[in-house]
Protein backbone atom coordinates (compact mmCIF):
# COMPACT_ATOMS: atom_id res chain seq x y z
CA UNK A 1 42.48 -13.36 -12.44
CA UNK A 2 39.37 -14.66 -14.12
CA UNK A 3 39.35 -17.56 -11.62
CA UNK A 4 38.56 -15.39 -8.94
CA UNK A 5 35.04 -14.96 -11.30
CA UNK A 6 34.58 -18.54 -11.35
CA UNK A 7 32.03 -18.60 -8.21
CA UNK A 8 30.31 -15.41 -9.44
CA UNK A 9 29.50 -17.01 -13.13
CA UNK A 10 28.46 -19.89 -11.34
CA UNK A 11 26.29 -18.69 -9.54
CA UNK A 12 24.49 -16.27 -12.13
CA UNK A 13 24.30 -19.89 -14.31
CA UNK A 14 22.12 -21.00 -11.60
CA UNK A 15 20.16 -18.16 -10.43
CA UNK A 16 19.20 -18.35 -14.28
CA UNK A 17 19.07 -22.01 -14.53
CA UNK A 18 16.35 -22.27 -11.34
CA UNK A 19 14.21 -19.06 -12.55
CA UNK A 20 13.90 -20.79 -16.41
CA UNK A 21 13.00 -24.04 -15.06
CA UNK A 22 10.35 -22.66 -12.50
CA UNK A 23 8.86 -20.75 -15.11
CA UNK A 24 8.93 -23.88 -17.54
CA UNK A 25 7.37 -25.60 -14.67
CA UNK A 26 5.15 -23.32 -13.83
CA UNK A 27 4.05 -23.30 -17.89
CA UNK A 28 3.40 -26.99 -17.85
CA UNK A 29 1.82 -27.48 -14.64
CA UNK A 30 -0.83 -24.51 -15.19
CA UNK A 31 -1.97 -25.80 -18.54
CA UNK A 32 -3.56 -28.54 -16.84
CA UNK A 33 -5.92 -26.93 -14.47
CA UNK A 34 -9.49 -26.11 -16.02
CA UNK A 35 -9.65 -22.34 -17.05
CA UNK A 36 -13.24 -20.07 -16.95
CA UNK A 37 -14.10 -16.09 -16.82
CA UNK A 38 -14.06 -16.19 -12.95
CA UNK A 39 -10.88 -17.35 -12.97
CA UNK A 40 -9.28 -15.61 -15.34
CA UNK A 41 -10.57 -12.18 -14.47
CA UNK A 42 -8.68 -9.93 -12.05
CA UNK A 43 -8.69 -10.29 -8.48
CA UNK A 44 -10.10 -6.91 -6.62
CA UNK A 45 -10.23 -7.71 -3.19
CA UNK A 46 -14.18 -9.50 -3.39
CA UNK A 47 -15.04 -6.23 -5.80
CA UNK A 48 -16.65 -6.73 -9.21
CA UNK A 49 -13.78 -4.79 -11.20
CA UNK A 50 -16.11 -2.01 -12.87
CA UNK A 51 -14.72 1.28 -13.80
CA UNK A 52 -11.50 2.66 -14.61
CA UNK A 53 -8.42 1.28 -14.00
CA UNK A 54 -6.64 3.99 -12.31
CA UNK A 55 -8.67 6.65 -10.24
CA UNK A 56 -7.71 10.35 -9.96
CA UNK A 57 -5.60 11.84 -7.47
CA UNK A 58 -6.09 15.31 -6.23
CA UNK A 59 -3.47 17.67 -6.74
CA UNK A 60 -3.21 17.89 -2.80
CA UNK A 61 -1.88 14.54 -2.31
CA UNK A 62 1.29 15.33 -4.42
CA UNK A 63 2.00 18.43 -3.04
CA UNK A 64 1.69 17.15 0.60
CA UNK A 65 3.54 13.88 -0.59
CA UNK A 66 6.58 16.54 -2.39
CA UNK A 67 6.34 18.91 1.00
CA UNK A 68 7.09 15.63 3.38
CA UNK A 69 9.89 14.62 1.06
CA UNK A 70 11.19 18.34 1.29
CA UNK A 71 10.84 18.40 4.82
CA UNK A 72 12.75 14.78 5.49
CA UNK A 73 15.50 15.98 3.57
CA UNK A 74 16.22 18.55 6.53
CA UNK A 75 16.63 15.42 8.71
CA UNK A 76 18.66 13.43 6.19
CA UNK A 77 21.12 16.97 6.54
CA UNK A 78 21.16 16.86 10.17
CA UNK A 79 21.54 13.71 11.47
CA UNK A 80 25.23 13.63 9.83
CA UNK A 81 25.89 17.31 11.48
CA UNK A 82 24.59 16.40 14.80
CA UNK A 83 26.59 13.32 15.01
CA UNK A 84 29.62 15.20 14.54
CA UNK A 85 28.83 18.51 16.08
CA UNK A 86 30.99 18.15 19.24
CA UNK A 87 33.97 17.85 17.22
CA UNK A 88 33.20 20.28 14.90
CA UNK A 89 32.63 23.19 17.60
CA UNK A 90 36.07 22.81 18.61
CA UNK A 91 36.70 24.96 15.20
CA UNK A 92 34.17 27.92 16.22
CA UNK A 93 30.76 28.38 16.65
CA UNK A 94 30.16 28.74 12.85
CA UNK A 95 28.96 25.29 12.02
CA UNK A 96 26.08 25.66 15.03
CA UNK A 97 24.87 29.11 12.81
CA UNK A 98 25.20 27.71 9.45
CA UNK A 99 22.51 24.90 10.43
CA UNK A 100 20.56 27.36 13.08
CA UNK A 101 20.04 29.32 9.46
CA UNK A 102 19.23 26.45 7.41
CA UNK A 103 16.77 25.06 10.24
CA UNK A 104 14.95 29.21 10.21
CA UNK A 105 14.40 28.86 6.64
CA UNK A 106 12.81 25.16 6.72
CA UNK A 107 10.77 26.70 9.69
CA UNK A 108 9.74 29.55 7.98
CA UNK A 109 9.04 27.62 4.37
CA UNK A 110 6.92 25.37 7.09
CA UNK A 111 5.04 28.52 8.32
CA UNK A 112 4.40 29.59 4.70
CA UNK A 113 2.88 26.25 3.78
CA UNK A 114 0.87 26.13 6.95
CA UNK A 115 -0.55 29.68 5.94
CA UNK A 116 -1.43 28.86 2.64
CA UNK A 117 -3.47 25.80 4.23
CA UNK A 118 -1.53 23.09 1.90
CA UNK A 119 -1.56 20.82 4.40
CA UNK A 120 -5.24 20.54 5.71
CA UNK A 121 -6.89 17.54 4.54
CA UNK A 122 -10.83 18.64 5.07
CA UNK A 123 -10.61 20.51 1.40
């Protein structure tokens, strides 16, 4: 039984083997190159890197980023019922109403956010 492991251990020996000796190499062969403050300070895209490190994000952007989340969940639901709604109707109409429901409460949670202007971008 712990044969059949064999190829798997020898593998993780060297996955671990190559990543310690290109960091090792990587240790060795950077201590030779000549060092200075423009090289050592961080890279910002040709910006000087003044100011703080992280900036602020407005409020808005996580809402709209949780709404489109909430949203693509509906299609993560029904892709799996369409795909399977043929053979499903053959037991009633029951499953078509259970998802026309679920799709007039996303519209009307859509309508709501629309109407409370969480999704314009001008404010």
């Amino acid at each position: 039984m712990l044969s059949e492991y064999l190829p798997v251990l020898m593998q993780a020996l060297a996955a671990i083997g190559l990543a310690s000796s290109m960091l090792f190499l990587s240790h060795v062969v950077g201590k030779s190159s000549k060092s200075n403050v423009t090289k050592d300070s961080a890279y910002e895209c040709g910006m000087l890197p003044i100011g703080e490190a992280q900036p602020r994000f407005s409020v808005k952007f996580y809402l709209v980023a949780m709404l489109f989340v909430l949203f693509d969940i509906e299609v993560v639901f029904m892709y799996p019922w369409a795909v399977v709604f043929r053979q499903m109707l053959e037991h009633g109409t029951a499953v078509f109403w259970s998802m026309a429901g679920f799709a007039f409460i996303l519209a009307v949670a859509y309508v709501y956010v629309l109407k409370k202007g969480a999704l314009k971008w001008n404010d």
